[in-house]
N, C-alpha and C. Protein backbone atom coordinates (compact mmCIF):
# COMPACT_ATOMS: atom_id res chain seq x y z
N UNK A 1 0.83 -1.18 0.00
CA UNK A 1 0.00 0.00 0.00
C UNK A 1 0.88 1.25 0.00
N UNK A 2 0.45 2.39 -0.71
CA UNK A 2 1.56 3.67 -0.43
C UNK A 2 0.28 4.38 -0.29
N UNK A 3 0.74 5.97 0.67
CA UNK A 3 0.18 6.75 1.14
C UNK A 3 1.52 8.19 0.73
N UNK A 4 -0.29 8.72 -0.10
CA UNK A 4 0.56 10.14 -0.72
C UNK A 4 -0.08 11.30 -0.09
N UNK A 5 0.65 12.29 0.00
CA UNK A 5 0.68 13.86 1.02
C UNK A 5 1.79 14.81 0.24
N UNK A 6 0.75 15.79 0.14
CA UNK A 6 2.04 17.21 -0.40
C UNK A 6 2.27 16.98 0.51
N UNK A 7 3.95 17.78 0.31
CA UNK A 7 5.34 17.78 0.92
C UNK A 7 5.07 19.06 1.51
N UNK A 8 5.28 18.86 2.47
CA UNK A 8 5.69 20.22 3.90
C UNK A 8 4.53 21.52 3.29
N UNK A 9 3.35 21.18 4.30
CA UNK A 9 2.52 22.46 4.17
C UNK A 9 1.75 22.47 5.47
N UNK A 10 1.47 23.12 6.14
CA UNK A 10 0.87 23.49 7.40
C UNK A 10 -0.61 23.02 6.91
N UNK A 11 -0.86 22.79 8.43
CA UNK A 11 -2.14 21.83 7.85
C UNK A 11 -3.52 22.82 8.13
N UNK A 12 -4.51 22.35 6.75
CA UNK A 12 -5.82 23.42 6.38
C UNK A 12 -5.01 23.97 5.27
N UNK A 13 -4.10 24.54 5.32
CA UNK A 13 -3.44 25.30 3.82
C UNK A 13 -3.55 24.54 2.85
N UNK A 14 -3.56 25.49 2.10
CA UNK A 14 -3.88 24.62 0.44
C UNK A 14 -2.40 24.38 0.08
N UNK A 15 -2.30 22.90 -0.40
CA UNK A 15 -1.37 21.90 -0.73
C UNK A 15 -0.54 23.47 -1.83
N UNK A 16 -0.98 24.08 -2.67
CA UNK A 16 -0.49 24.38 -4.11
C UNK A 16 -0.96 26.26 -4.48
N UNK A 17 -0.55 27.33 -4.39
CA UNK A 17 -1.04 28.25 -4.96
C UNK A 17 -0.93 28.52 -5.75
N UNK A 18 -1.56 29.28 -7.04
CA UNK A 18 -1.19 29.63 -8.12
C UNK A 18 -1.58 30.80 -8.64
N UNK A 19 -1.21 31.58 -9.42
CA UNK A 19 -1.41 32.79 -9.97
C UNK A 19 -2.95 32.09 -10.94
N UNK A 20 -4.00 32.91 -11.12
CA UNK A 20 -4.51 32.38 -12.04
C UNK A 20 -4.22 32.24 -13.40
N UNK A 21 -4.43 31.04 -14.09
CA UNK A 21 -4.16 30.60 -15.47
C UNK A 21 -2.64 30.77 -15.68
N UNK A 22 -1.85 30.68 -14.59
CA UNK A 22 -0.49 30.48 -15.01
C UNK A 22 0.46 28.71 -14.30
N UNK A 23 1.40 28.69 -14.25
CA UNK A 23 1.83 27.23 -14.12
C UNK A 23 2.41 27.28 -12.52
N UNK A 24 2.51 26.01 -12.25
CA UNK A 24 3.01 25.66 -10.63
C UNK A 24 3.52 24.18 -10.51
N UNK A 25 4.72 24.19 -9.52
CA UNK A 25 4.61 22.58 -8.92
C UNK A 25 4.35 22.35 -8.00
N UNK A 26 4.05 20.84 -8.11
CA UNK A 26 2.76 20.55 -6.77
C UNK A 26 4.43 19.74 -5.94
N UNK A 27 4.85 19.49 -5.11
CA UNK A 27 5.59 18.72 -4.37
C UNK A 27 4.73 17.79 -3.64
N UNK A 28 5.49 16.21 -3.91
CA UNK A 28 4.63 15.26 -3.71
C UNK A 28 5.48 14.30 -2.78
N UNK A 29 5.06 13.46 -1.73
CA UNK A 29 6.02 12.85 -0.98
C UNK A 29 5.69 11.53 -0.78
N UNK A 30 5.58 10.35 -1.22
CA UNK A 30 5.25 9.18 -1.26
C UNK A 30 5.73 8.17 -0.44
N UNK A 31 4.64 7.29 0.44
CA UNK A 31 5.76 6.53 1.24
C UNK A 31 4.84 5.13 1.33
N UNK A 32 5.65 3.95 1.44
CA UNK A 32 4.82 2.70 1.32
C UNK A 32 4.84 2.56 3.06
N UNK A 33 3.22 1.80 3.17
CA UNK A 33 2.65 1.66 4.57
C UNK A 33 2.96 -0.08 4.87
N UNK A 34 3.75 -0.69 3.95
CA UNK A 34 4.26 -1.91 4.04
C UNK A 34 5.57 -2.27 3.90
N UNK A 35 6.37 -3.59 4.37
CA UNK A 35 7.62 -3.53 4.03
C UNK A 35 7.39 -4.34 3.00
N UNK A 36 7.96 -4.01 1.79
CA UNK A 36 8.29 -4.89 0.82
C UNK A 36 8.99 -5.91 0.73
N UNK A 37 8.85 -7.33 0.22
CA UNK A 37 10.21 -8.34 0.41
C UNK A 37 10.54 -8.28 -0.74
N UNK A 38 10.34 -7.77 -1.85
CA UNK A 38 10.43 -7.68 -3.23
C UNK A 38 10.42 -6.41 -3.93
N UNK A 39 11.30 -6.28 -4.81
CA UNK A 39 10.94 -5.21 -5.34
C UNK A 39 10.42 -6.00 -6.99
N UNK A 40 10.17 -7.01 -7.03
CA UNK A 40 9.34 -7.82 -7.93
C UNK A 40 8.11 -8.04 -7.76
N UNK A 41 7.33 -8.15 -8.70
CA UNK A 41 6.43 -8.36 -8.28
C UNK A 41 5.74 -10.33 -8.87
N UNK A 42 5.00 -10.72 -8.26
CA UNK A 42 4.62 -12.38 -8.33
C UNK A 42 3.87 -12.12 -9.69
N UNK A 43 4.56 -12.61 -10.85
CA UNK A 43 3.43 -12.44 -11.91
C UNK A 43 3.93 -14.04 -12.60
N UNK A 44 3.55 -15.30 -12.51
CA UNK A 44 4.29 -16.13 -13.04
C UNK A 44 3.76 -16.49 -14.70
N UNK A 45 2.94 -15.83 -15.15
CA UNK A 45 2.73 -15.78 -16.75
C UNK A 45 3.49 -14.52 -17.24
N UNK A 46 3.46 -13.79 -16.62
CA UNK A 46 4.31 -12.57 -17.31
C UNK A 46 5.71 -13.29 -17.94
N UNK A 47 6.11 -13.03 -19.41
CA UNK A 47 7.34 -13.08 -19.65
C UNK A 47 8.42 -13.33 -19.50
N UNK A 48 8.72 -12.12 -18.52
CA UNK A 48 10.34 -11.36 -17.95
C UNK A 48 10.07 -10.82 -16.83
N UNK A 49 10.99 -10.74 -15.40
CA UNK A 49 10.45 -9.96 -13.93
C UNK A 49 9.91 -8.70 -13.95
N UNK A 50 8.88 -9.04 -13.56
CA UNK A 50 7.91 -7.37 -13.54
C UNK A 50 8.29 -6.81 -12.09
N UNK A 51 8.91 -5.32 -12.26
CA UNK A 51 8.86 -4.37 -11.33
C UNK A 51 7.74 -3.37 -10.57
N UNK A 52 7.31 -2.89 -10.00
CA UNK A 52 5.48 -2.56 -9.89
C UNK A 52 5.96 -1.35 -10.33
N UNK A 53 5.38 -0.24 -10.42
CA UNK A 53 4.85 0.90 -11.05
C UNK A 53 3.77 1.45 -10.58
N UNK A 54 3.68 2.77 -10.29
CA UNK A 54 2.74 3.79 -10.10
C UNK A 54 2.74 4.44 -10.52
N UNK A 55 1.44 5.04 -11.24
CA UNK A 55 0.64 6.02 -12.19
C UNK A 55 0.43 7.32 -11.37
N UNK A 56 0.76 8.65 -11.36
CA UNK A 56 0.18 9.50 -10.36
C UNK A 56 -0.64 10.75 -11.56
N UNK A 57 -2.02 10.80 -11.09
CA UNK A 57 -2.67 11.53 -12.17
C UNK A 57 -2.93 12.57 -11.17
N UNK A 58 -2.99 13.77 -11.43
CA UNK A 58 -4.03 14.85 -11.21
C UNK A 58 -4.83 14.93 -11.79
N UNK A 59 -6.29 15.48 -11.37
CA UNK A 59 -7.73 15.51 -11.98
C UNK A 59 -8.31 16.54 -11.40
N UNK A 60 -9.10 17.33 -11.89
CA UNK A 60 -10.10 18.25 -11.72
C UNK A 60 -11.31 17.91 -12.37
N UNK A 61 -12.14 16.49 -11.80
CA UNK A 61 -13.21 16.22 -12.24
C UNK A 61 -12.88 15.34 -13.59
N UNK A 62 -13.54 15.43 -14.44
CA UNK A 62 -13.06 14.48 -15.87
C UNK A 62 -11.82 15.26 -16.27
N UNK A 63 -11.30 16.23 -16.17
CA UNK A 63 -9.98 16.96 -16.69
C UNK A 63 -8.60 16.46 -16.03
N UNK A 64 -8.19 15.77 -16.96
CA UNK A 64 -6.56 15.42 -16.46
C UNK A 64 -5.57 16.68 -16.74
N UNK A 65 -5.03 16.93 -15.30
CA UNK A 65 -4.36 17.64 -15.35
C UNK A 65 -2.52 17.92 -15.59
N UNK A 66 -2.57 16.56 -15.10
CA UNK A 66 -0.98 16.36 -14.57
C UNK A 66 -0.76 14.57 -14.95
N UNK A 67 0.17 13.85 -15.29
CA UNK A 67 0.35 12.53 -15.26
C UNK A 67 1.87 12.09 -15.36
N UNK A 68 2.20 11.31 -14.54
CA UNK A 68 3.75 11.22 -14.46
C UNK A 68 3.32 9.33 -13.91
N UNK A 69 4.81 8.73 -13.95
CA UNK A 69 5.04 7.64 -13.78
C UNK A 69 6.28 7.72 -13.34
N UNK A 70 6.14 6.71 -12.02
CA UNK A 70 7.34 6.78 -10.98
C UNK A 70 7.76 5.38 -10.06
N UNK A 71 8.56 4.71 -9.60
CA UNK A 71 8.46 3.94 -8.92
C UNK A 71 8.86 4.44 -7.58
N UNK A 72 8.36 3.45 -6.44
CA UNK A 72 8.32 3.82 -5.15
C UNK A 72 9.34 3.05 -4.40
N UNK A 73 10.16 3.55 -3.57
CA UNK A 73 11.02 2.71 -2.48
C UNK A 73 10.08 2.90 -1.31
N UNK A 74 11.20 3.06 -0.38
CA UNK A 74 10.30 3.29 0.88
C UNK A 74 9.99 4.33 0.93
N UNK A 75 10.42 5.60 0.88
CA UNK A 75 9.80 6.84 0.65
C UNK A 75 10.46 7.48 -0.64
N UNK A 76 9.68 8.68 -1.21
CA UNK A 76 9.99 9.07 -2.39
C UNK A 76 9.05 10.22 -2.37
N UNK A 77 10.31 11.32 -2.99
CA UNK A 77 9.50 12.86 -2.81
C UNK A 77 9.48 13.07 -4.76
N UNK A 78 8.56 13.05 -4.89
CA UNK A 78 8.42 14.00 -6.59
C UNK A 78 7.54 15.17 -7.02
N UNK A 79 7.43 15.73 -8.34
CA UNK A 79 6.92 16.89 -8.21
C UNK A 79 6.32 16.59 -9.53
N UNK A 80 4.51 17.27 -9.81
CA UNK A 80 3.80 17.23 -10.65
C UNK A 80 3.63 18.73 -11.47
N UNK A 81 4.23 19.11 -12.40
CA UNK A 81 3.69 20.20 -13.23
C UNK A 81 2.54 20.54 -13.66
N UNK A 82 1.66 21.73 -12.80
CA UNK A 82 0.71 21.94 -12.97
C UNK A 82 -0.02 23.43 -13.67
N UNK A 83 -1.10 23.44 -14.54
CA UNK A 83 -1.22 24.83 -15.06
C UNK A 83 -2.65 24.85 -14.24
N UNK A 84 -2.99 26.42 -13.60
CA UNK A 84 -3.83 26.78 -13.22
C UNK A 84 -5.21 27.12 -13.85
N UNK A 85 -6.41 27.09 -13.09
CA UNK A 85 -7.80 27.18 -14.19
C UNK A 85 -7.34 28.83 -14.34
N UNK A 86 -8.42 29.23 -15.33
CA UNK A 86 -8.29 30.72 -15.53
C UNK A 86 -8.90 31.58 -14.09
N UNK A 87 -9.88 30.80 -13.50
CA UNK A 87 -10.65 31.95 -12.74
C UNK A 87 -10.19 31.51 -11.15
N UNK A 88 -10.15 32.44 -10.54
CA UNK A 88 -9.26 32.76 -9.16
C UNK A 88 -10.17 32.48 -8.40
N UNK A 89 -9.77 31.57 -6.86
CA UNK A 89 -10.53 31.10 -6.42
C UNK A 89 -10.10 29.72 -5.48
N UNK A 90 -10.77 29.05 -4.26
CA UNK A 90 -10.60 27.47 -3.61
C UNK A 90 -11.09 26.33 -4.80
N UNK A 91 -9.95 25.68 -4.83
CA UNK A 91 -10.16 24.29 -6.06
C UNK A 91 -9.71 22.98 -4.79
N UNK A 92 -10.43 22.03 -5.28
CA UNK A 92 -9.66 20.50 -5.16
C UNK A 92 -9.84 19.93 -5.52
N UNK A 93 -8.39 19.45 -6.07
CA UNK A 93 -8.11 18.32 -7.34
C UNK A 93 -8.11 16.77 -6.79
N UNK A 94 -8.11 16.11 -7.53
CA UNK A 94 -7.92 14.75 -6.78
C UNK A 94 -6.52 14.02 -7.20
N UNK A 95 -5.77 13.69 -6.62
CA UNK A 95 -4.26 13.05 -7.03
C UNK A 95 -4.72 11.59 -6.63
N UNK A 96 -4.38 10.35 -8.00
CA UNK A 96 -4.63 9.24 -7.94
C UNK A 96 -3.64 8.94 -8.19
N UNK A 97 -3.12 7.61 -7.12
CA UNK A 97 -2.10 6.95 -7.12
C UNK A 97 -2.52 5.05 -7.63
N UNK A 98 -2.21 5.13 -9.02
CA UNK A 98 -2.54 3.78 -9.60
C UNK A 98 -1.45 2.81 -9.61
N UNK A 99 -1.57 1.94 -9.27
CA UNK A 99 -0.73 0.56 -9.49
C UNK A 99 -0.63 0.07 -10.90
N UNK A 100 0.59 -0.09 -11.54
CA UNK A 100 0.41 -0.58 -12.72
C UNK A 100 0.60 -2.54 -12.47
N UNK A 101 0.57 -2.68 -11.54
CA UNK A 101 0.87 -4.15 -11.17
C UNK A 101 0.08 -5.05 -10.65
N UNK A 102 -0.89 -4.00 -9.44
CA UNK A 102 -1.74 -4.87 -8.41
C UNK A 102 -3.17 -4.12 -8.61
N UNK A 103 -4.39 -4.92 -9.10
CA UNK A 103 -5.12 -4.37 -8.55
C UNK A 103 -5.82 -4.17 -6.97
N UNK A 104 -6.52 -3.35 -7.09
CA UNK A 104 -7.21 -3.17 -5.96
C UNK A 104 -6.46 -2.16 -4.79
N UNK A 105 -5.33 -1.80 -5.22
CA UNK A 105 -4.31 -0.82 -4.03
C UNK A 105 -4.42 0.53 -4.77
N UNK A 106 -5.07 1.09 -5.58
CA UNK A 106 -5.44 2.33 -5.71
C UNK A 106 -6.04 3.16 -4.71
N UNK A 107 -5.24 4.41 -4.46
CA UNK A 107 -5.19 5.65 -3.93
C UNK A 107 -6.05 6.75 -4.26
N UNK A 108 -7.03 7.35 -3.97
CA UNK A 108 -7.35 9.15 -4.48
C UNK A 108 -7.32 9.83 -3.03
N UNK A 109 -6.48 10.58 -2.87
CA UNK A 109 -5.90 11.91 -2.11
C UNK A 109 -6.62 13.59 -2.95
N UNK A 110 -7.37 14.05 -1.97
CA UNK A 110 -8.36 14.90 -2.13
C UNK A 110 -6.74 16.26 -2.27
N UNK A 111 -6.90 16.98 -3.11
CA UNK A 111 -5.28 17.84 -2.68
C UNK A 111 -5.95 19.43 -2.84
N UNK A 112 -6.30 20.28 -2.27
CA UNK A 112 -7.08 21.38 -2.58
C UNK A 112 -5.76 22.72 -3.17
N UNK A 113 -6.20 23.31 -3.60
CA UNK A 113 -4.96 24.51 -4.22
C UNK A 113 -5.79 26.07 -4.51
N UNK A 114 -5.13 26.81 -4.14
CA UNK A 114 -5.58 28.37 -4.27
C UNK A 114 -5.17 28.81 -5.50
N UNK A 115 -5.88 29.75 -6.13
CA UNK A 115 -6.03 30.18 -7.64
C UNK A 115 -6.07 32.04 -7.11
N UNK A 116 -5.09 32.69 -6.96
CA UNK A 116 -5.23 33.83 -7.35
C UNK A 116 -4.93 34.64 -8.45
């Protein structure tokens, strides 16, 4: 299982500010809530050794905002490039953390961001 949280923000503050309709990074800090004995994963029809993989999307409703692909150790800080809506204002996006390996261990982290 991993558990995702912007990186260092006082808590109630919005994860992300942004100028309106201009660009920002979101800082992202990822950490698995299990110890791994593998960094393989059990796939015995697969091919060749499969490594797991995580998908991290930003969304604003049906609008993809952001999408990167990353793998996870035990913890892991990364950053999502994001462009702001045009109109100024409280938003929250949803950051989904997908497994490209396992189902059923999918993540959505509610991430709210200010638009001035």
């Amino acid at each position: 299982l991993v558990a995702a949280e912007p990186a260092a923000k006082a808590p109630g503050a919005p994860a992300l500010e942004l100028p309106a309709d201009g660009e920002g990074t979101l800082a992202l800090r990822l950490r698995r809530t299990n110890r791994p004995t593998s960094r393989k994963a059990y796939a015995p029809c697969f091919p060749k050794p499969k490594t797991e993989g995580w998908w991290l999307a930003l969304t604003d409703g049906p609008e993809l905002l952001a999408l990167k692909r990353v793998t996870i150790g035990r913890e892991t800080a990364t950053s999502l490039q994001v462009v702001a809506p045009e109109e100024p204002g409280e938003y929250e996006f949803s950051l989904h953390v997908v497994s490209d390996t396992y189902l059923g261990l999918d993540v959505e982290v509610p991430i709210r961001v200010a638009v001035r």
